[in-house]
C-alpha atoms as a PDB file:
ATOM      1  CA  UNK A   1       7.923  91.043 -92.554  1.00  0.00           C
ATOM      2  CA  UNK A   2       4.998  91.100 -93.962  1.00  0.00           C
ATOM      3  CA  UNK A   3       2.712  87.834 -93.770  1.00  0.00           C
ATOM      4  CA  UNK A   4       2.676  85.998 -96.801  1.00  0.00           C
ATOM      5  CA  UNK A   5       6.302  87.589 -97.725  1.00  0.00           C
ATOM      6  CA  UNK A   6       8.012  84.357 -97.727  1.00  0.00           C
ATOM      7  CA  UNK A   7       6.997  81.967-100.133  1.00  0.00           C
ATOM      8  CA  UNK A   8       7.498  77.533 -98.917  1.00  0.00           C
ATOM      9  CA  UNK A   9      10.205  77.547-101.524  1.00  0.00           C
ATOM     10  CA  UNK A  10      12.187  80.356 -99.201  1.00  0.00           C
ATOM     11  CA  UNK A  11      11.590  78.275 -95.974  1.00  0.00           C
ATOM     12  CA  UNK A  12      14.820  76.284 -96.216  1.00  0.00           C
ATOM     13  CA  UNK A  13      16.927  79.841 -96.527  1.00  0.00           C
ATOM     14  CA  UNK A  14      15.170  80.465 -93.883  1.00  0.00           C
ATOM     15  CA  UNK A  15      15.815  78.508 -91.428  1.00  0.00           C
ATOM     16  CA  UNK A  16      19.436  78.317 -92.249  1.00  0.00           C
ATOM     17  CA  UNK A  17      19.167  81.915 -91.300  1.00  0.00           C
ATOM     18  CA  UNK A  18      17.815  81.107 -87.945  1.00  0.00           C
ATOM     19  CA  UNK A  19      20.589  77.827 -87.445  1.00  0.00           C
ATOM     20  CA  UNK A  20      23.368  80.532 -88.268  1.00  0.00           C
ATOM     21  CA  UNK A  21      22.138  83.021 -85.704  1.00  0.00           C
ATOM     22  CA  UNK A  22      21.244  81.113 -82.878  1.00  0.00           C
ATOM     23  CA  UNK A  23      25.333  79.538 -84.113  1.00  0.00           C
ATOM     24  CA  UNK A  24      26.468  83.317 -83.764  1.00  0.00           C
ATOM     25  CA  UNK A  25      24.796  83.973 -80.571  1.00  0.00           C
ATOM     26  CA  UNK A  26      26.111  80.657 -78.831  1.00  0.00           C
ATOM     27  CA  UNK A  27      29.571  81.663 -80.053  1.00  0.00           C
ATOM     28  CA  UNK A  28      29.411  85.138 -78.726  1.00  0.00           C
ATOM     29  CA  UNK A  29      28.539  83.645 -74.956  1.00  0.00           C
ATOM     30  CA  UNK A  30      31.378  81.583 -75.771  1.00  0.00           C
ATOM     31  CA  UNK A  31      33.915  83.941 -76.366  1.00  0.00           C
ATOM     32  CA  UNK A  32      32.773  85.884 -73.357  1.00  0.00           C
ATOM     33  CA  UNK A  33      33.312  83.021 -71.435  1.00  0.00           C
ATOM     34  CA  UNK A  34      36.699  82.753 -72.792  1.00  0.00           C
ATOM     35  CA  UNK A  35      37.710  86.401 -71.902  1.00  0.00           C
ATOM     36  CA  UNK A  36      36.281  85.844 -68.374  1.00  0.00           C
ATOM     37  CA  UNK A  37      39.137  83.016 -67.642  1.00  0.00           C
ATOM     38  CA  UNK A  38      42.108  84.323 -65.828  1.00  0.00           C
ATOM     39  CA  UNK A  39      44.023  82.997 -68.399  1.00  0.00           C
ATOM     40  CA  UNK A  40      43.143  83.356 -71.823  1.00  0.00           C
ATOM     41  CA  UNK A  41      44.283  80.639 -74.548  1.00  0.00           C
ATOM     42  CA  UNK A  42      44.573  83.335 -77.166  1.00  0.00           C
ATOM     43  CA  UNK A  43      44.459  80.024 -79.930  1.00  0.00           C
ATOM     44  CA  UNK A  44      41.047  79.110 -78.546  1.00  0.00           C
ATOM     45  CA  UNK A  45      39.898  82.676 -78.612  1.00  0.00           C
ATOM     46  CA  UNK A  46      41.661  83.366 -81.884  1.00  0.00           C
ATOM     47  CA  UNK A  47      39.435  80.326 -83.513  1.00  0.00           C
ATOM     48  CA  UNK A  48      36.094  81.413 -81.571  1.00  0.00           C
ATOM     49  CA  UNK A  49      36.533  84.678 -83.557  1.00  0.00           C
ATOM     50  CA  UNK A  50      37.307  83.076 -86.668  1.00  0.00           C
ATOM     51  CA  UNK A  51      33.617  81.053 -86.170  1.00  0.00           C
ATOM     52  CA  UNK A  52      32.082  84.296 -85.633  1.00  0.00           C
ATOM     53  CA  UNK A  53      33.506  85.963 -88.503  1.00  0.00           C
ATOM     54  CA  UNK A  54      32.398  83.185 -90.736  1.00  0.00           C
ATOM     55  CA  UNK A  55      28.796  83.315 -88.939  1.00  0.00           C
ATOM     56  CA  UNK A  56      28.118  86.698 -89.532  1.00  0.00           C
ATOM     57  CA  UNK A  57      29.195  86.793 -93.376  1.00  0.00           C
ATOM     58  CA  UNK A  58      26.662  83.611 -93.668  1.00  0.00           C
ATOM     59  CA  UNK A  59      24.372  85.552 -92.124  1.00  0.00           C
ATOM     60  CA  UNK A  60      24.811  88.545 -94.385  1.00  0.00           C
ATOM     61  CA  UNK A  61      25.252  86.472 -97.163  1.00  0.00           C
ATOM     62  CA  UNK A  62      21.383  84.772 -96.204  1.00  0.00           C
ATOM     63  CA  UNK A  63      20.023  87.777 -95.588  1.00  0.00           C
ATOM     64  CA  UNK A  64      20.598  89.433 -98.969  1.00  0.00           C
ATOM     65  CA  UNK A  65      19.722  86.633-100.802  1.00  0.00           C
ATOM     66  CA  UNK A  66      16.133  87.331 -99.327  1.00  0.00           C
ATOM     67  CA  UNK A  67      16.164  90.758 -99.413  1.00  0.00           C
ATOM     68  CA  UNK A  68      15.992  91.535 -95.514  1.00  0.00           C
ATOM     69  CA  UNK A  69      18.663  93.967 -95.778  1.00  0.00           C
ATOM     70  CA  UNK A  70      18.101  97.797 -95.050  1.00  0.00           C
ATOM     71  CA  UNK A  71      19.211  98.207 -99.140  1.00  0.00           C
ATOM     72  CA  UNK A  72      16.202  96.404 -99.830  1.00  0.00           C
ATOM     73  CA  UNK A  73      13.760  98.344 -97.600  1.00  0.00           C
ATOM     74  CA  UNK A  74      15.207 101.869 -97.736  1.00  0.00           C
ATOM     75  CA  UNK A  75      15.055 103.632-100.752  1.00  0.00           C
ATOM     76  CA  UNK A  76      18.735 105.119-101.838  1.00  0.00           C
ATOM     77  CA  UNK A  77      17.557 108.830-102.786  1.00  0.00           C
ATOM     78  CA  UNK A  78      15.404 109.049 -99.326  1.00  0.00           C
ATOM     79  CA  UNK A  79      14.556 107.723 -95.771  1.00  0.00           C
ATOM     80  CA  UNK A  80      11.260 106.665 -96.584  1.00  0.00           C
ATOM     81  CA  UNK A  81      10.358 102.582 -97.053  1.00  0.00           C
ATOM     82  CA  UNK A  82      10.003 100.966-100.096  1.00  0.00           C
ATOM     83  CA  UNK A  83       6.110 100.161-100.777  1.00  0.00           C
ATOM     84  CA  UNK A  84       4.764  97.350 -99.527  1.00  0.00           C
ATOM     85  CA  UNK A  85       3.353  94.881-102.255  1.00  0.00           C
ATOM     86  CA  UNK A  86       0.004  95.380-102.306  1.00  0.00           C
ATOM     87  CA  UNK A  87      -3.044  92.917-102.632  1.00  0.00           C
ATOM     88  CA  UNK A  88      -2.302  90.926-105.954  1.00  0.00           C
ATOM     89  CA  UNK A  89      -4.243  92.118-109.176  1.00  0.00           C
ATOM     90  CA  UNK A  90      -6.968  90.773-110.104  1.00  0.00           C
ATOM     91  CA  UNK A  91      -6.641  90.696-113.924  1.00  0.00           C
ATOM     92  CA  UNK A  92      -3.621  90.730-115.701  1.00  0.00           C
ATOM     93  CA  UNK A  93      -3.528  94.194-117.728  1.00  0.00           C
ATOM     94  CA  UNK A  94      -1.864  92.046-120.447  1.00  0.00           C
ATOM     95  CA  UNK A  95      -5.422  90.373-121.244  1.00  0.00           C
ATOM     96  CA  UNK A  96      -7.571  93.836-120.445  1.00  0.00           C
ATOM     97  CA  UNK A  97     -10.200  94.415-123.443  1.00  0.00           C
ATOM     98  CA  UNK A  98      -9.620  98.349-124.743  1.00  0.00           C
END
């Protein structure tokens, strides 16, 4: 992103972002340890997936809240970007003298 796109008050979002996919990753070397075992305990591997399930929908669920989805870059009736915010205004065209 952009620097300057996330504001202090977005900081704690975001690092629950980051704690939920470093969680995801570290469950996905689990459950590939798992399958490597001879024998698999399916109930073990059955609650690894659950974890990552839940994981990923956090992680969706985080990153739509701040808008880091492709739905939020992409416009729907193209393949171009959305703009990019440009430099703020310097007056407010609310207070401009016509």
């Amino acid at each position: 992103m952009q620097p300057g796109y996330f504001a202090g008050s977005h900081y704690a979002s975001l690092k629950q972002l980051c704690r939920h996919a470093v969680e995801a990753r570290h469950t996905s070397k689990l459950i590939e340890a798992c399958l490597k075992q001879k024998k698999t305990d399916i109930k073990q591997y059955t609650r690894l997936l659950t974890l990552q399930r839940q994981e990923s929908a956090m992680i969706i669920r985080l990153m739509q809240s701040m808008r880091l989805t492709h739905q939020a870059i992409y416009r729907a009736d193209s393949t171009k970007q959305r703009p990019a915010l440009g430099p703020p205004l310097l007056f407010k065209p609310w207070n401009r003298q016509q």
